[in-house]
N, C-alpha and C. Protein backbone atom coordinates (compact mmCIF):
# COMPACT_ATOMS: atom_id res chain seq x y z
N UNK A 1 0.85 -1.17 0.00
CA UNK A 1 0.00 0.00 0.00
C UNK A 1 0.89 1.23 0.00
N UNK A 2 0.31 2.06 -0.91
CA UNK A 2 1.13 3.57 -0.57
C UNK A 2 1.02 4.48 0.38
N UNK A 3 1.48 4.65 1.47
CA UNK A 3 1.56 5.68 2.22
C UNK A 3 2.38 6.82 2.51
N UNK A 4 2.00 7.73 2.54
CA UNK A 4 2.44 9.41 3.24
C UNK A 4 2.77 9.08 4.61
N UNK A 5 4.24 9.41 4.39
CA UNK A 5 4.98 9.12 6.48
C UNK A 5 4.51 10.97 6.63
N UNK A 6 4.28 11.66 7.50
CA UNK A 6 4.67 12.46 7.96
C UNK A 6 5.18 12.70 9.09
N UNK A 7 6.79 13.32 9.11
CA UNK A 7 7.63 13.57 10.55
C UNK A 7 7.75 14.58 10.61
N UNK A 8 7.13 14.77 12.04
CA UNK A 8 7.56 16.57 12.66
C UNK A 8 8.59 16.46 13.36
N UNK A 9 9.86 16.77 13.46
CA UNK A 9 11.05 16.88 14.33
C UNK A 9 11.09 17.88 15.67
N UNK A 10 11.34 16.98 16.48
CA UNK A 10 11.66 17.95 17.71
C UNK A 10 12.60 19.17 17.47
N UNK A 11 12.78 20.18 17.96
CA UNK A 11 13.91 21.25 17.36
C UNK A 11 14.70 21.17 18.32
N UNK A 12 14.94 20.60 19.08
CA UNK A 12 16.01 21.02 20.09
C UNK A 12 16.93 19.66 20.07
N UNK A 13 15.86 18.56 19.28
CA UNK A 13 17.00 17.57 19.54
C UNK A 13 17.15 17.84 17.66
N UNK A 14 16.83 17.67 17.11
CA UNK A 14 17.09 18.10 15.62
C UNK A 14 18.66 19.06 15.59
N UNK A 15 18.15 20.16 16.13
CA UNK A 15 19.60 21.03 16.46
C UNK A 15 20.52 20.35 17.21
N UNK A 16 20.71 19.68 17.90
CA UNK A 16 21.95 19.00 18.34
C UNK A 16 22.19 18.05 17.69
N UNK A 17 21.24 16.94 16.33
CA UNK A 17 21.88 16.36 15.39
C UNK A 17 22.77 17.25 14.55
N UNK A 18 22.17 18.40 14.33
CA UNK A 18 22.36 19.12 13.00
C UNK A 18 23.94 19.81 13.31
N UNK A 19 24.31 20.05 15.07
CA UNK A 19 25.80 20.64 15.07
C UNK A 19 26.56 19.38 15.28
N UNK A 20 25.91 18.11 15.52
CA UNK A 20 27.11 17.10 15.24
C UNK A 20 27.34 16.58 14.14
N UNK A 21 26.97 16.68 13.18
CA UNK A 21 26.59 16.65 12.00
C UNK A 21 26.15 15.12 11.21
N UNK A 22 25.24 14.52 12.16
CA UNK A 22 24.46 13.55 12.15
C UNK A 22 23.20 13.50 11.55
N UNK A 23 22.65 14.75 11.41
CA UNK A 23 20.98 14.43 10.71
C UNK A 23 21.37 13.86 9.17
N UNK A 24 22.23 14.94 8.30
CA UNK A 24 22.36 14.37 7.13
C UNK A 24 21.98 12.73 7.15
N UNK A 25 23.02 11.99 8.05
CA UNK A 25 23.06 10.48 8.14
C UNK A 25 21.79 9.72 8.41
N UNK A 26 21.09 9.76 9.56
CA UNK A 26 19.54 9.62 9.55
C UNK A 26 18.70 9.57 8.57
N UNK A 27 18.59 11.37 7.71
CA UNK A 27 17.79 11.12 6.68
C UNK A 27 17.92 10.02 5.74
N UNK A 28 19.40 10.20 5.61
CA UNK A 28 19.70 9.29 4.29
C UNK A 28 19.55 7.79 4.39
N UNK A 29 19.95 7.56 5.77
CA UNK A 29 19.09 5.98 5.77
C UNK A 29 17.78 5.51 6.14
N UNK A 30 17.21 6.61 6.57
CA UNK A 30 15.48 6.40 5.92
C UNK A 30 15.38 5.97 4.52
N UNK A 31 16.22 7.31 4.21
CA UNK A 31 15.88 7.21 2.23
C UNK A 31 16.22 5.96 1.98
N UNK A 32 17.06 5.29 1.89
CA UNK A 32 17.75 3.87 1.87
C UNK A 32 16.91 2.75 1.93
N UNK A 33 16.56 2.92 3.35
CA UNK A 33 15.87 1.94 4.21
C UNK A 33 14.27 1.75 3.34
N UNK A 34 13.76 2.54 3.07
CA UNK A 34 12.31 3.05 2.95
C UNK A 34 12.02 3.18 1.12
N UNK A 35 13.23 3.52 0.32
CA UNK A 35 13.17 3.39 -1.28
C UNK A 35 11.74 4.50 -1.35
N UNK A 36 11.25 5.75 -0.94
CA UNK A 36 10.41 6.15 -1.22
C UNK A 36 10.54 7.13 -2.53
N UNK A 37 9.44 6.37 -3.24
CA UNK A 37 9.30 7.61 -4.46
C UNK A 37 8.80 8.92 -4.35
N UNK A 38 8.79 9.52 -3.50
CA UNK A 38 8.97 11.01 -3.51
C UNK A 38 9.52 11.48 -1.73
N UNK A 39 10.03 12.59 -1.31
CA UNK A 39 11.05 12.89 -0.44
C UNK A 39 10.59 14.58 -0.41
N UNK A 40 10.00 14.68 0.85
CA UNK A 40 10.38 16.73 0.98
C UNK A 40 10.53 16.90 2.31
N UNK A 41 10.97 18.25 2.42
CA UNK A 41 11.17 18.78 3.57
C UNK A 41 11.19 19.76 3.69
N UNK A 42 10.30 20.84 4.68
CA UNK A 42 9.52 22.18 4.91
C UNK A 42 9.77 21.78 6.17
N UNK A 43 9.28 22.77 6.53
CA UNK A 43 8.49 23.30 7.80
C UNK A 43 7.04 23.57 7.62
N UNK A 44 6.71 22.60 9.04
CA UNK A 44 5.29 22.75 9.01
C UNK A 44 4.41 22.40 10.24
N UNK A 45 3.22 23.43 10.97
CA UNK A 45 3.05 24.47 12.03
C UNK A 45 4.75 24.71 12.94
N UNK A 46 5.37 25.11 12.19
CA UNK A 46 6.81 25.95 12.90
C UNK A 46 7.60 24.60 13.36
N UNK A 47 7.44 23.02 12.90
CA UNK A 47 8.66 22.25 12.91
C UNK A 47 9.05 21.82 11.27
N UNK A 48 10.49 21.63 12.10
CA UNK A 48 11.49 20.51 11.19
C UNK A 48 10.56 19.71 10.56
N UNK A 49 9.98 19.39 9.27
CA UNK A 49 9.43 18.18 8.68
C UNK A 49 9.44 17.27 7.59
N UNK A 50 9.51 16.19 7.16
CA UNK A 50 10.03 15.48 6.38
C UNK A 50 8.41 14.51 6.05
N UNK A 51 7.87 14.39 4.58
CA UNK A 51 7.15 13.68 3.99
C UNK A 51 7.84 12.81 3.03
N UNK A 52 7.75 11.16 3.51
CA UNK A 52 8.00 10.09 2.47
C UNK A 52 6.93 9.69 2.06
N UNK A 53 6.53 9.31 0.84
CA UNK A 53 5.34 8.50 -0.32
C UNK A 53 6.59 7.06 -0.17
N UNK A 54 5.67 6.06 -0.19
CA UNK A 54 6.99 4.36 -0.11
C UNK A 54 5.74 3.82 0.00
N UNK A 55 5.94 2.41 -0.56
CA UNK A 55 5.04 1.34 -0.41
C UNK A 55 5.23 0.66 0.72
N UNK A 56 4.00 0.33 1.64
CA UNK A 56 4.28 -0.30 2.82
C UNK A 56 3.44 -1.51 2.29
N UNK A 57 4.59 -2.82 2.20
CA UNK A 57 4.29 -3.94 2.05
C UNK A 57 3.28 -4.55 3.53
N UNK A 58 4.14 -4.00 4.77
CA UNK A 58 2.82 -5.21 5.63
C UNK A 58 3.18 -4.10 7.06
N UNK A 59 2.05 -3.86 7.36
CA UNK A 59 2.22 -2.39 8.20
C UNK A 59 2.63 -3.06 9.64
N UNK A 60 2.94 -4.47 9.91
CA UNK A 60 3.78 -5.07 10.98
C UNK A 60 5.50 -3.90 10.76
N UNK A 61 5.76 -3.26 9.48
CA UNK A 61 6.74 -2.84 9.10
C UNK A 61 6.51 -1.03 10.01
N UNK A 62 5.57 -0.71 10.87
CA UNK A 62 5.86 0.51 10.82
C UNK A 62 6.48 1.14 11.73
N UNK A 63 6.45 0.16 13.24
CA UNK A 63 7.58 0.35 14.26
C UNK A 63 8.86 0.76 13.96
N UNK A 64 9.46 -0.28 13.12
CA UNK A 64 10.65 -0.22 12.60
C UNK A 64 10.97 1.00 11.86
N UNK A 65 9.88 1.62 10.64
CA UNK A 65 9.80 2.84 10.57
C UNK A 65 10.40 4.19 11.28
N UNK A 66 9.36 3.62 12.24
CA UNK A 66 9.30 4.88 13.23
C UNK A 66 9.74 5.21 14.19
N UNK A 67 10.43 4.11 14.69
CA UNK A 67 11.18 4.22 16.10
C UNK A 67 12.37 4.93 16.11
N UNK A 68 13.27 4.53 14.83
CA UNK A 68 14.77 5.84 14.95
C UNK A 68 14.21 7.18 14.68
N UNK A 69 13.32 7.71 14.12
CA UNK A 69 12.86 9.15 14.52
C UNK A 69 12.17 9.36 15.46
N UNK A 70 11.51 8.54 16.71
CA UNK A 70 11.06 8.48 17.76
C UNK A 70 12.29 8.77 18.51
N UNK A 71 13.36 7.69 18.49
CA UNK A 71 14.30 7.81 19.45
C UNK A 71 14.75 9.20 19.69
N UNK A 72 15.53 9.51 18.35
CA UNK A 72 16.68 9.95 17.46
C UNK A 72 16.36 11.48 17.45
N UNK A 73 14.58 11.77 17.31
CA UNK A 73 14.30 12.80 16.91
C UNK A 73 13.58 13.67 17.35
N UNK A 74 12.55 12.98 18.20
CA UNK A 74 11.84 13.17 19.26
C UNK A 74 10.52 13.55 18.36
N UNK A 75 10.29 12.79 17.36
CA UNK A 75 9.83 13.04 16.09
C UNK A 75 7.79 12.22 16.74
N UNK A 76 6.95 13.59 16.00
CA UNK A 76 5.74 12.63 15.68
C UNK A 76 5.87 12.33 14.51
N UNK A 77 4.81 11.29 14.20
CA UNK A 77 4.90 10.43 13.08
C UNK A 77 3.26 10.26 12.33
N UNK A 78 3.12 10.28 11.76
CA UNK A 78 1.78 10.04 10.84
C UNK A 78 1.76 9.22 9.58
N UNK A 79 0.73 7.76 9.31
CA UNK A 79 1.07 7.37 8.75
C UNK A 79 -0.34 8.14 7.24
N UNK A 80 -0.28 7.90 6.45
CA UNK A 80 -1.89 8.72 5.48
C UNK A 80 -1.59 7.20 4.44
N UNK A 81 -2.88 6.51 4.04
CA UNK A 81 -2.76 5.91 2.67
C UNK A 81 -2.92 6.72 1.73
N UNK A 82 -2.06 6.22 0.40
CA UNK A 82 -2.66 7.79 -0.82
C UNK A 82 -2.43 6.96 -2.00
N UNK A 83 -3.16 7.99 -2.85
CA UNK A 83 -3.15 7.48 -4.05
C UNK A 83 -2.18 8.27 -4.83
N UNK A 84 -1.88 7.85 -6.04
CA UNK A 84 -1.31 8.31 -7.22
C UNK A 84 -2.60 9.03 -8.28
N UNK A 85 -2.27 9.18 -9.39
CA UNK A 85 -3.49 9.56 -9.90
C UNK A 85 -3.92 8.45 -11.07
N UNK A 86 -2.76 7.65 -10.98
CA UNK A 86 -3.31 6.22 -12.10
C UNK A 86 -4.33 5.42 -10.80
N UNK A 87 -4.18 5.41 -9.57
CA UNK A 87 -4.83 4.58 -8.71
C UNK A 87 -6.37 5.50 -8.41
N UNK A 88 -6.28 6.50 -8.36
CA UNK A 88 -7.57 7.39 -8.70
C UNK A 88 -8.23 6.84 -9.68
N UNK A 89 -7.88 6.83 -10.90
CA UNK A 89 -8.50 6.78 -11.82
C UNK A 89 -8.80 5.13 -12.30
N UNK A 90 -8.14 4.45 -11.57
CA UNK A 90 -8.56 2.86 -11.63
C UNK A 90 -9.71 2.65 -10.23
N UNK A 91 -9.60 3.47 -9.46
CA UNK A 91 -11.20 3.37 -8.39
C UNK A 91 -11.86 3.77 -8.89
N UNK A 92 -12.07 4.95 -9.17
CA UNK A 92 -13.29 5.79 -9.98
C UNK A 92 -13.79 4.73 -11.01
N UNK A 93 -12.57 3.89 -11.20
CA UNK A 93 -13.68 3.36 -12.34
C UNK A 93 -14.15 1.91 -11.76
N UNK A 94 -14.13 1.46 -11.35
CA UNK A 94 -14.67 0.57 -10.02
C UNK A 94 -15.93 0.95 -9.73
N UNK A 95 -16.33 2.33 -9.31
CA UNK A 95 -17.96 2.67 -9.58
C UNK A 95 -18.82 2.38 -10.57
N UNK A 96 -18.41 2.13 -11.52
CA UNK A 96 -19.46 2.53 -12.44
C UNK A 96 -19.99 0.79 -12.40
């Protein structure tokens, strides 16, 4: 299934990755770990935040997810199912 991770980062522990110069490393083995086809990062209501799109084969998988930005980050976490717009348009047509 496709899901939207959304992580809000703590800022105070974020900033003490960011002067040891450890966050780079984190992100990147999410990215790794997770193969998600799309990757951003804003700010959003006034935190650090990071949205992955990745297929979650079997959601027994989301601890594992979520726990090094739990630990690491002091991070909330949100999981969203979503569509693409080829998967839109293959439900929609399921109605008729």
């Amino acid at each position: 299934m496709r899901v939207m991770m959304k992580a809000e980062f703590d800022t105070e522990k974020t900033n003490d990755l960011i002067r040891s110069g450890k966050l780079p490393q984190i992100v990147q083995e999410a990215v790794e770990h997770l193969h998600p086809e799309t990757s951003y990062f804003t700010v959003d209501d006034g935190q650090r935040t990071m949205f992955l799109v990745f297929d979650m084969q079997d959601t027994s998988t989301m601890p594992a997810i979520a726990e090094p930005f739990f630990m690491q980050m002091g991070a909330k976490i949100d999981y969203t199912p979503v569509m693409n717009l080829d998967d839109l348009q293959r439900g929609l047509a399921q109605l008729r």
